[in-house]
Protein backbone atom coordinates (compact mmCIF):
# COMPACT_ATOMS: atom_id res chain seq x y z
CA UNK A 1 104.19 134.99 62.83
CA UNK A 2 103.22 137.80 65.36
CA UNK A 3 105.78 139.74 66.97
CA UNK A 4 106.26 138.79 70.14
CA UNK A 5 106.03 142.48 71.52
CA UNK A 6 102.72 143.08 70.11
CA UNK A 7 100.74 139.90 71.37
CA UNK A 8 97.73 139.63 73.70
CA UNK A 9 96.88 138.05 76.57
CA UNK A 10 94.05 135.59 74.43
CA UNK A 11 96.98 134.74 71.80
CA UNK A 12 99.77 133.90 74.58
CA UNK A 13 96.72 131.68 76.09
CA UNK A 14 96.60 132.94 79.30
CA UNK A 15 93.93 133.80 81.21
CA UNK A 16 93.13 137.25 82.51
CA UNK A 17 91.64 137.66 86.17
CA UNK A 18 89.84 140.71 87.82
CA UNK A 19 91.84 142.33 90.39
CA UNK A 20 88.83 141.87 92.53
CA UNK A 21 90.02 138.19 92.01
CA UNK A 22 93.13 137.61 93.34
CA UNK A 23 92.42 140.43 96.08
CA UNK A 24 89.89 137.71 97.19
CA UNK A 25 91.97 134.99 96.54
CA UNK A 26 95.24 136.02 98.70
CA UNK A 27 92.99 138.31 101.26
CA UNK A 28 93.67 141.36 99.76
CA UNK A 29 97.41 140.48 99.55
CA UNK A 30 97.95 140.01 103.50
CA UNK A 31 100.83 138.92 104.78
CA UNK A 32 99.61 135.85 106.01
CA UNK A 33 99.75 134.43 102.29
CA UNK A 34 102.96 136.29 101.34
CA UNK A 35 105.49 132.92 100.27
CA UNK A 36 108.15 134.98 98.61
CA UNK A 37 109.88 138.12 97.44
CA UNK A 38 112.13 139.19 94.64
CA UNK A 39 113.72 142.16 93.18
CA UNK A 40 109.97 142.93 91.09
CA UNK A 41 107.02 141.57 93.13
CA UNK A 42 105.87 139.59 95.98
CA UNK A 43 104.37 136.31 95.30
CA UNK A 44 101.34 135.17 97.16
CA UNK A 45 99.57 131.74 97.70
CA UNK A 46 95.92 132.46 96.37
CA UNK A 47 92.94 130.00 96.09
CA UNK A 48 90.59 130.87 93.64
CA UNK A 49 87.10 129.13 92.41
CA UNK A 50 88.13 126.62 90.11
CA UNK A 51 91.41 127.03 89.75
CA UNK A 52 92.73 125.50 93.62
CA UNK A 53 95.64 126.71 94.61
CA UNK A 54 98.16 129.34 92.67
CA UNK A 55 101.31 131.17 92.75
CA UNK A 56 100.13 135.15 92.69
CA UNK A 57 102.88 137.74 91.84
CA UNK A 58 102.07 141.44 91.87
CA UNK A 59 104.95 144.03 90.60
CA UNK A 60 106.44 146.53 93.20
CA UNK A 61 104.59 149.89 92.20
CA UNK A 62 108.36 151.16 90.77
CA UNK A 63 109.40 148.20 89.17
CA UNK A 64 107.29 148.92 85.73
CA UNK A 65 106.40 152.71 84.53
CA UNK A 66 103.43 151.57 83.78
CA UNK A 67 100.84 148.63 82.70
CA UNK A 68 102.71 148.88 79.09
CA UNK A 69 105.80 148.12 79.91
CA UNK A 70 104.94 145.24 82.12
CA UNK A 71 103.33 144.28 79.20
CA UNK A 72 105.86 144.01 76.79
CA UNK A 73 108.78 143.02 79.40
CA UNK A 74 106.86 140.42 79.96
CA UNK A 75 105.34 139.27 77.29
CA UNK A 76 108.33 137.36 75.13
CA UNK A 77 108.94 134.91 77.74
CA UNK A 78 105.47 134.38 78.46
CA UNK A 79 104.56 133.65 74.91
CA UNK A 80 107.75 130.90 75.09
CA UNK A 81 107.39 129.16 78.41
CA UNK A 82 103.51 128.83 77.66
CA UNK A 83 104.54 127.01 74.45
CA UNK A 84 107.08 124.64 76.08
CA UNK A 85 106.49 124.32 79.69
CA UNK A 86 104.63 121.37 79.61
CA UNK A 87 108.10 118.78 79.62
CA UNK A 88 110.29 120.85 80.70
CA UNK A 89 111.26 122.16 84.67
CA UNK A 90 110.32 125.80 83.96
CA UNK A 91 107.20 127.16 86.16
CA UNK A 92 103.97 127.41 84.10
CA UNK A 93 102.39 131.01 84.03
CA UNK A 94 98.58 130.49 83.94
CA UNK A 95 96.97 133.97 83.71
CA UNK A 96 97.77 137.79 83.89
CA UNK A 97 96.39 140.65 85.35
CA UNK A 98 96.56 144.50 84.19
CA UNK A 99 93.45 146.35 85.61
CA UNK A 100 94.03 149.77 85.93
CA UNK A 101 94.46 150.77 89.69
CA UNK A 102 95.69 154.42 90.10
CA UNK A 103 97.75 156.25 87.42
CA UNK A 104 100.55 152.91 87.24
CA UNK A 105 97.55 150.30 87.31
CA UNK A 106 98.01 146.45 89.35
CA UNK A 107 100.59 144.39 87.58
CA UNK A 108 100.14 140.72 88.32
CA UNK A 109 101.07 137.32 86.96
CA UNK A 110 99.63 133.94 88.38
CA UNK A 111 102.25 130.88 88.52
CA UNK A 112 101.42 127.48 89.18
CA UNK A 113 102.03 127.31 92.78
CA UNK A 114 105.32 124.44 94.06
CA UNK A 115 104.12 123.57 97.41
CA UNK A 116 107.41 122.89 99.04
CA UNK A 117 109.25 126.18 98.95
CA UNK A 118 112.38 127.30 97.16
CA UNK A 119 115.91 125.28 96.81
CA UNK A 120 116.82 128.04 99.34
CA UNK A 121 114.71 126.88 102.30
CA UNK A 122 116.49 123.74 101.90
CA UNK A 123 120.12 124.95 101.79
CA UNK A 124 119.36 126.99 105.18
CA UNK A 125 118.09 124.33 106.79
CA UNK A 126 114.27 126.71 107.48
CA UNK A 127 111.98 124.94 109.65
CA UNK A 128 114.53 121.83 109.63
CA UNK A 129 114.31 121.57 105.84
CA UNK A 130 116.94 118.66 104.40
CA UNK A 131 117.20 117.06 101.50
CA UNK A 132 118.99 113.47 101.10
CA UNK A 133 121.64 112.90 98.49
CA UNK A 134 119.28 111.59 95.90
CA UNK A 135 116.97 114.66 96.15
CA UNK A 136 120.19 117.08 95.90
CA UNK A 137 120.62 115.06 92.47
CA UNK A 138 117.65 115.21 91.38
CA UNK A 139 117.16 118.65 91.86
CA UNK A 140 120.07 119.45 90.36
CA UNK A 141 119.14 117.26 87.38
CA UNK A 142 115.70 119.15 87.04
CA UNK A 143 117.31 122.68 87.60
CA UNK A 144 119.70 122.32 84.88
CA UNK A 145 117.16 120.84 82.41
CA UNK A 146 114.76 123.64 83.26
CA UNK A 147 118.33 125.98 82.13
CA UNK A 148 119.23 124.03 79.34
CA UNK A 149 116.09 124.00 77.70
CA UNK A 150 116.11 128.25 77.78
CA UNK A 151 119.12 128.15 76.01
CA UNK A 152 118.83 125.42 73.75
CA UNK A 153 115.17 124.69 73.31
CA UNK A 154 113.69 127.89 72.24
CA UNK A 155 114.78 130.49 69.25
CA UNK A 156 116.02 132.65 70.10
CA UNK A 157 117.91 131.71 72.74
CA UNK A 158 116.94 132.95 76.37
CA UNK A 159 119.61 133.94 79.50
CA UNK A 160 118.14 133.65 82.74
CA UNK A 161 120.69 135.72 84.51
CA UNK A 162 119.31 135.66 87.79
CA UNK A 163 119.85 131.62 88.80
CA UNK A 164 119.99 131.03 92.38
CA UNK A 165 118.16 128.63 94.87
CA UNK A 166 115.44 131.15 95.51
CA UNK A 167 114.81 130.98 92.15
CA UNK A 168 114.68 127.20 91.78
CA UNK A 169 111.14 125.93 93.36
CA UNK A 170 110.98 122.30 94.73
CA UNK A 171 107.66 120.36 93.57
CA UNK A 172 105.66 117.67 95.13
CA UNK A 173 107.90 115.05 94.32
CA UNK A 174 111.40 117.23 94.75
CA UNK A 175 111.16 117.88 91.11
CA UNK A 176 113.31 121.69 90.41
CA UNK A 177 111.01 124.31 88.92
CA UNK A 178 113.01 127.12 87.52
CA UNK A 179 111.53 130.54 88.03
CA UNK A 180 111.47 134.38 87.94
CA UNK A 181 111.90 135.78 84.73
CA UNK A 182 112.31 139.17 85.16
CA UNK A 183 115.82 139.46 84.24
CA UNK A 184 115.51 137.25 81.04
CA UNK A 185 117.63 138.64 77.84
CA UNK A 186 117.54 137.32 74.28
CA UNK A 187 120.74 135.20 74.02
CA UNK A 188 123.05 135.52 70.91
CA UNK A 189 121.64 134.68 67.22
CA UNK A 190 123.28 134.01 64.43
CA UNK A 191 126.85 134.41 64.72
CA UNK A 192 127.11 136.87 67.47
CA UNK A 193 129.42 135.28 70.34
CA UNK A 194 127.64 137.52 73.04
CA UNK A 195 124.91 140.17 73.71
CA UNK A 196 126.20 143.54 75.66
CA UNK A 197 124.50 143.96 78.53
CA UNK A 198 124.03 145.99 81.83
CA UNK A 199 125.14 144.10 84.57
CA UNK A 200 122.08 142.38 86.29
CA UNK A 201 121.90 139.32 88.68
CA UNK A 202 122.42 138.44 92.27
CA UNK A 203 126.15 139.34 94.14
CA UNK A 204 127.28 135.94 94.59
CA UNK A 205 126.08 134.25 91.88
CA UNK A 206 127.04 136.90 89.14
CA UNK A 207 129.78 135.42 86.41
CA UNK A 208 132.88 137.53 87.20
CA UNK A 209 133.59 136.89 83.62
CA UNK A 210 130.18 139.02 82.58
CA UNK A 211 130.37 141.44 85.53
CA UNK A 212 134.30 142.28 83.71
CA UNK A 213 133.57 142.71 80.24
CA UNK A 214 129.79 143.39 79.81
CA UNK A 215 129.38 140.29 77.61
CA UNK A 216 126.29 138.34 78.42
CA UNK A 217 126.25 134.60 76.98
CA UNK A 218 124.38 131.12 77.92
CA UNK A 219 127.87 130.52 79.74
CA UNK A 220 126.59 133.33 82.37
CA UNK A 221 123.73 131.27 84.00
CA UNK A 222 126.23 128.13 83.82
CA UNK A 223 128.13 130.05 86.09
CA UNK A 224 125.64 130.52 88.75
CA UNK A 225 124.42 127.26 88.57
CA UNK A 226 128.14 125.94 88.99
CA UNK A 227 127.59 127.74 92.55
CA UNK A 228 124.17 126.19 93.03
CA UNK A 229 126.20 122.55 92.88
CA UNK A 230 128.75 123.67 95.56
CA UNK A 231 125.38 124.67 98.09
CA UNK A 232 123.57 121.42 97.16
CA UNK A 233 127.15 119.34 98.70
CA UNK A 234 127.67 121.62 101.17
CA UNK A 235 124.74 123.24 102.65
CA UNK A 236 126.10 126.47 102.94
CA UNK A 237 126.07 130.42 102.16
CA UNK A 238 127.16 131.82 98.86
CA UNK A 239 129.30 134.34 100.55
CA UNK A 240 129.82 133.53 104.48
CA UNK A 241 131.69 136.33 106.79
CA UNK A 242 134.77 134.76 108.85
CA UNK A 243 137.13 135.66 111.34
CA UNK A 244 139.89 136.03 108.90
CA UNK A 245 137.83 136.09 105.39
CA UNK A 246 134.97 139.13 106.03
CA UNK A 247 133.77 137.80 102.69
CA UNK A 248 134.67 134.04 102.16
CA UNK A 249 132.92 132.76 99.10
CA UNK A 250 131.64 129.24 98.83
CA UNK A 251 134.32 128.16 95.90
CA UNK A 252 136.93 129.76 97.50
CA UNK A 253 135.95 128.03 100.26
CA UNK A 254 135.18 124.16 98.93
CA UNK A 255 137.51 124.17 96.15
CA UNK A 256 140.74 122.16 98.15
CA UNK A 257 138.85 119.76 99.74
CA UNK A 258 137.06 118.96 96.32
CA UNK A 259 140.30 119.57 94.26
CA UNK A 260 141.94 116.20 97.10
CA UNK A 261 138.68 114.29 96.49
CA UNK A 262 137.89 114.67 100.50
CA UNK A 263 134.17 116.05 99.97
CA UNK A 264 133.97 114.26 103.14
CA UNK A 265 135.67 117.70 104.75
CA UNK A 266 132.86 120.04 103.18
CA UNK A 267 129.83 118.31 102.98
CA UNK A 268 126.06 119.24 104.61
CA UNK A 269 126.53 117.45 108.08
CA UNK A 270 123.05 116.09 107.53
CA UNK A 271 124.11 113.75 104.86
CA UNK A 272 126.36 112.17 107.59
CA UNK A 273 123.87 111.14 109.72
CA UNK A 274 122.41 108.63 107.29
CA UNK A 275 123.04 106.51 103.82
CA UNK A 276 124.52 109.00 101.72
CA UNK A 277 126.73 108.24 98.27
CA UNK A 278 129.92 110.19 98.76
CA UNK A 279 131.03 109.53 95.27
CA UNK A 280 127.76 111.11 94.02
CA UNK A 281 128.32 114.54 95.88
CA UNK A 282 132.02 114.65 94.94
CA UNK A 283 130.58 114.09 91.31
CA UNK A 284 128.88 117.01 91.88
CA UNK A 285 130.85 118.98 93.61
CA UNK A 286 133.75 118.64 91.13
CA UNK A 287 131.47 119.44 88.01
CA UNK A 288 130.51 122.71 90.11
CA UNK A 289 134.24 123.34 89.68
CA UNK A 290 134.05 122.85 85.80
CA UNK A 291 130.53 125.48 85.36
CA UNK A 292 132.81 128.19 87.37
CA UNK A 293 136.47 128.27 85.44
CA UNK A 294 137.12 132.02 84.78
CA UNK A 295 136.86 131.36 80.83
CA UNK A 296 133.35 130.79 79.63
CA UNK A 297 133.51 129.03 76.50
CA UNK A 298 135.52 126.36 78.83
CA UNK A 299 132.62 125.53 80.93
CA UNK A 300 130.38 122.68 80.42
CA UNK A 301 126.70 123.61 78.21
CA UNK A 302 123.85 122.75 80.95
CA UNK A 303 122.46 119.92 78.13
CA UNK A 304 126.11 118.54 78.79
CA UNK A 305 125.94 119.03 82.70
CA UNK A 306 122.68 117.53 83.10
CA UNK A 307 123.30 114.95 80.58
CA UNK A 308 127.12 114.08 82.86
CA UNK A 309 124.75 114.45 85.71
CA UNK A 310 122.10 111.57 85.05
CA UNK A 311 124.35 109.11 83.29
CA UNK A 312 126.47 109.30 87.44
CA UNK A 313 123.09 108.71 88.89
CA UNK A 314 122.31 106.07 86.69
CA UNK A 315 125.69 104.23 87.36
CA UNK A 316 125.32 104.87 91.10
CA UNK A 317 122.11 103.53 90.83
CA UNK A 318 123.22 100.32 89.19
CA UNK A 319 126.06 99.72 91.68
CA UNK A 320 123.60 100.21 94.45
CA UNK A 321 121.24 97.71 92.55
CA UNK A 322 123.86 94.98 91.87
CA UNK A 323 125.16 95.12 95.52
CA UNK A 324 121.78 95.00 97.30
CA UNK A 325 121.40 91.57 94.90
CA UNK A 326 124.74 90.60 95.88
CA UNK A 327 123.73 91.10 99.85
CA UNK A 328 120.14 89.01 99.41
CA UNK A 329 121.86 85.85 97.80
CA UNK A 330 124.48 86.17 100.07
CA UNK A 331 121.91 85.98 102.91
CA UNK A 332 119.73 83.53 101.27
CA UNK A 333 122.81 81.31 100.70
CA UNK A 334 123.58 81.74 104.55
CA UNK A 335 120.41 80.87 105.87
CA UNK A 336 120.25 77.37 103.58
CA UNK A 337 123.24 76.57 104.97
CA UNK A 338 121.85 76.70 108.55
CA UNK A 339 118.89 75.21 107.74
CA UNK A 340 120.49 72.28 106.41
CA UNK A 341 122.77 71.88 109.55
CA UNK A 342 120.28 72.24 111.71
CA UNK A 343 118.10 69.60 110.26
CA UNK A 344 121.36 67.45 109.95
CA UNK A 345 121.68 67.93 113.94
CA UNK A 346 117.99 67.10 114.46
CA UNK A 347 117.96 64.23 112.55
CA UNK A 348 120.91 62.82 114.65
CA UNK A 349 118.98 63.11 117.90
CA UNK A 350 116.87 59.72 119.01
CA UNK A 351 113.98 61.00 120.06
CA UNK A 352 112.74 58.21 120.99
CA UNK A 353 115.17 58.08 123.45
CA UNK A 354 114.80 61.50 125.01
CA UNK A 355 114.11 60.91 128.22
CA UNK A 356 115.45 58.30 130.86
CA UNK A 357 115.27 57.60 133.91
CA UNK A 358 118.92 56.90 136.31
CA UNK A 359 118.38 55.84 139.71
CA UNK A 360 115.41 57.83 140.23
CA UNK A 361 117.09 60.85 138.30
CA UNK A 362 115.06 61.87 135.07
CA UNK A 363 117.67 62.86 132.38
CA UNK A 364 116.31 64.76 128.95
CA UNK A 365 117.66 65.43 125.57
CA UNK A 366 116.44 68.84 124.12
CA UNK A 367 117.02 71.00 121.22
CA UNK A 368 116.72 75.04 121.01
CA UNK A 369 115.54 77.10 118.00
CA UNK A 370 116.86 80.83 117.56
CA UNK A 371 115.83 82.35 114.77
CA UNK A 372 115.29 79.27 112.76
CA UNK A 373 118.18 77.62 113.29
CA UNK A 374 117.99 75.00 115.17
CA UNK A 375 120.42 73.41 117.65
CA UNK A 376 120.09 70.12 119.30
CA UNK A 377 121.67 68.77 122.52
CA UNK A 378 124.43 65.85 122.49
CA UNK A 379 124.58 65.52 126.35
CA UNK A 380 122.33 64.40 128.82
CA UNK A 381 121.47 67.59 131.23
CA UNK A 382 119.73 67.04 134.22
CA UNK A 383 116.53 68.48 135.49
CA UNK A 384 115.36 69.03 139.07
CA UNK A 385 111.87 67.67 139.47
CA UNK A 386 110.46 70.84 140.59
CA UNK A 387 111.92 73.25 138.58
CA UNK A 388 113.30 74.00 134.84
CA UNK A 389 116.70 76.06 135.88
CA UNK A 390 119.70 74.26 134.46
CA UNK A 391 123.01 73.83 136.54
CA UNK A 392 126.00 76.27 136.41
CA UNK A 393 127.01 74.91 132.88
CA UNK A 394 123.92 74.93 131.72
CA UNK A 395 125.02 77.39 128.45
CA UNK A 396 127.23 74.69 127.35
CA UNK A 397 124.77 73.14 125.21
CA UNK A 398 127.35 71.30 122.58
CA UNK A 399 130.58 71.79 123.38
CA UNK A 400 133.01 74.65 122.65
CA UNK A 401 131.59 74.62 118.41
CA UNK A 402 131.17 78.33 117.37
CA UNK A 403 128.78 79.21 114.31
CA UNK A 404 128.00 82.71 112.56
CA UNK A 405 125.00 84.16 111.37
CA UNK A 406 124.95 87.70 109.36
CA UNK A 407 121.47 89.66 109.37
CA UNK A 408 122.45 93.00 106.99
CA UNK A 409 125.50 94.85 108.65
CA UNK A 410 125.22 93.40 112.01
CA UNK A 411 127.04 89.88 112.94
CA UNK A 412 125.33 87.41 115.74
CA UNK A 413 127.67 84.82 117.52
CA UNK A 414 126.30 82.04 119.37
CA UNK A 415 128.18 79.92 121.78
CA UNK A 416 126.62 76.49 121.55
């Protein structure tokens, strides 16, 4: 087994790229294919022969002393997420990039590149981004998988330490991509409860728990992704300045509503203005509650929060199905029921009788068909000779007998 510290480019199977490359590729980094910035790099959208479209991040000239240590800060999770990536909702780094340029030399790494921008575009609402209640889920779903499987899926374990929704990329088909790994720690091994660490993260998002004592754990990035949940319901900014709160935090801020089961109060005003399964964002809103207790070990593991997470879907699902069935045979049931009247009515009309004649008067039977059902006359109404305009009580085509028909939500009433 190599060490991880010590491996190559050709043994982590990525590809390595000429600076000359990507400078091509992203037009010598303009800012015309700038997509994103974090606390290490910018990443660029780059096309490059053969390849299509990629993610291209270069380092911040003082983010890494030099080429080395970008290297081997680097190179543990690259090794890992090139190994597992394939099932799992972490972003796939294809290739790196350490040509010497200057006395620090370029620093790059190419991602796959998620076309539809970051979970944060979405929670601001940028260029009228929304998301409906079943892409919040599963997003959420794919988010926590992507976590769960650092922690659990790879020895030793990894903490992200920096989740947040500019670090969660949203894929073709809404699928969560978790990214930026520049923060990533080692987890715990053996029987170590914690790792001591600096603290490192996003204000916001950080575990007050870690930011306290020092003590890094898997619990830390359950935390911040406890947050993540409240933004998907709500739409909203981790930390928003009020009138009377200068700096009201988002569970400070949700937390009654959700604790009195009214998500109603809190949630993204866009769900309101179509289909949306309130249960479903309660669901999630309340298990944000449970990832951000103060005590860490009493926090849900993300297997168990995605796992709560896709059995509610499942269930809502379900109900959804089973009513939608209910609805159709309900319908079908309705519209047999008018077909057979109707055809009951028509076959009670003598059409061979339809039309007399009364001292000079022609008198006609008639029968009118709305929407498939059909209705036929009982009276004799009269018709003037040169034109097809009934008489005042004309509408009263049967009598005073009222009948329903229901087309989805909506209820028709004719008077016939």
């Amino acid at each position: 087994m190599h060490a991880l510290g010590t491996l190559k480019a050709e043994q982590l199977m990525l590809k390595r790229f000429q600076l000359e490359q990507l400078q091509k590729a992203t037009n010598n980094f303009s800012q015309d294919c700038l997509v994103g910035s974090g606390a290490f790099g910018n990443v660029y959208r780059g096309t490059l022969d053969g390849e299509g479209t990629l993610a291209i991040k270069k380092a911040h000239t003082e983010s890494y002393t030099s080429t080395e240590e970008f290297e081997n800060g680097n190179r543990a999770h690259l090794f890992l997420f090139r190994l597992h990536t394939g099932i799992f909702a972490v972003i796939d780094t294809i290739a790196i990039c350490t040509q010497r340029l200057g006395p620090k030399g370029a620093k790059i790494l190419v991602y796959e590149y998620v076309p539809n921008g970051s979970l944060l575009d979405y929670i601001m609402g940028r260029g009228g981004r929304s998301l409906t209640w079943r892409q919040r889920l599963t997003i959420a779903i794919g988010a926590a998988k992507g976590i769960a499987h650092l922690h659990e899926g790879i020895r030793p374990s990894i903490i992200h330490r920096d989740i947040k929704p500019s670090n969660i990329l949203v894929g073709e088909n809404f699928e969560a991509k978790v990214s930026d790994f520049g923060l990533v720690r080692s987890g715990p091994v053996g029987d170590q409860s914690h790792v001591s660490s600096q603290i490192k993260g996003t204000p916001g998002y950080l575990d007050p728990a870690y930011c306290l004592s020092l003590h890094l754990t898997p619990f830390t990035d359950v935390y911040s992704y406890g947050v993540i949940l409240l933004q998907l319901v709500a739409a909203r900014p981790v930390v928003e300045k009020t009138r009377g709160h200068p700096n009201y935090h988002i569970i400070d801020w949700a937390r009654p509503s959700i604790e009195q089961g009214s998500v109603d109060e809190i949630i993204d005003a866009n769900l309101l203005m179509e289909e949306c399964n309130m249960e479903m964002m309660l669901k999630m809103g309340q298990l944000g509650l449970k990832c951000v207790v103060k005590v860490p070990k009493e926090r849900p593991t993300m297997a168990q929060v995605w796992q709560e997470l896709e059995a509610a879907l499942f269930s809502a699902e379900n109900t959804i199905n089973k009513q939608s069935s209910k609805r159709s045979l309900k319908l079908a049931s309705l519209s047999s029921q008018s077909m057979e009247l109707g055809n009951h009515r028509l076959k009670q009309l003598d059409y061979s009788q339809s039309s007399v004649s009364i001292d000079g008067i022609r008198l006609q039977k008639f029968y009118v068909d709305i929407d498939g059902l059909s209705f036929g006359s009982t009276k004799l109404r009269c018709l003037d000779a040169y034109s097809i305009s009934f008489e005042d009580d004309s509408y009263d085509l049967t009598g005073t007998t009222e009948e329903t028909t229901t087309s989805g939500n909506e209820e028709f009433r004719l008077n016939i």
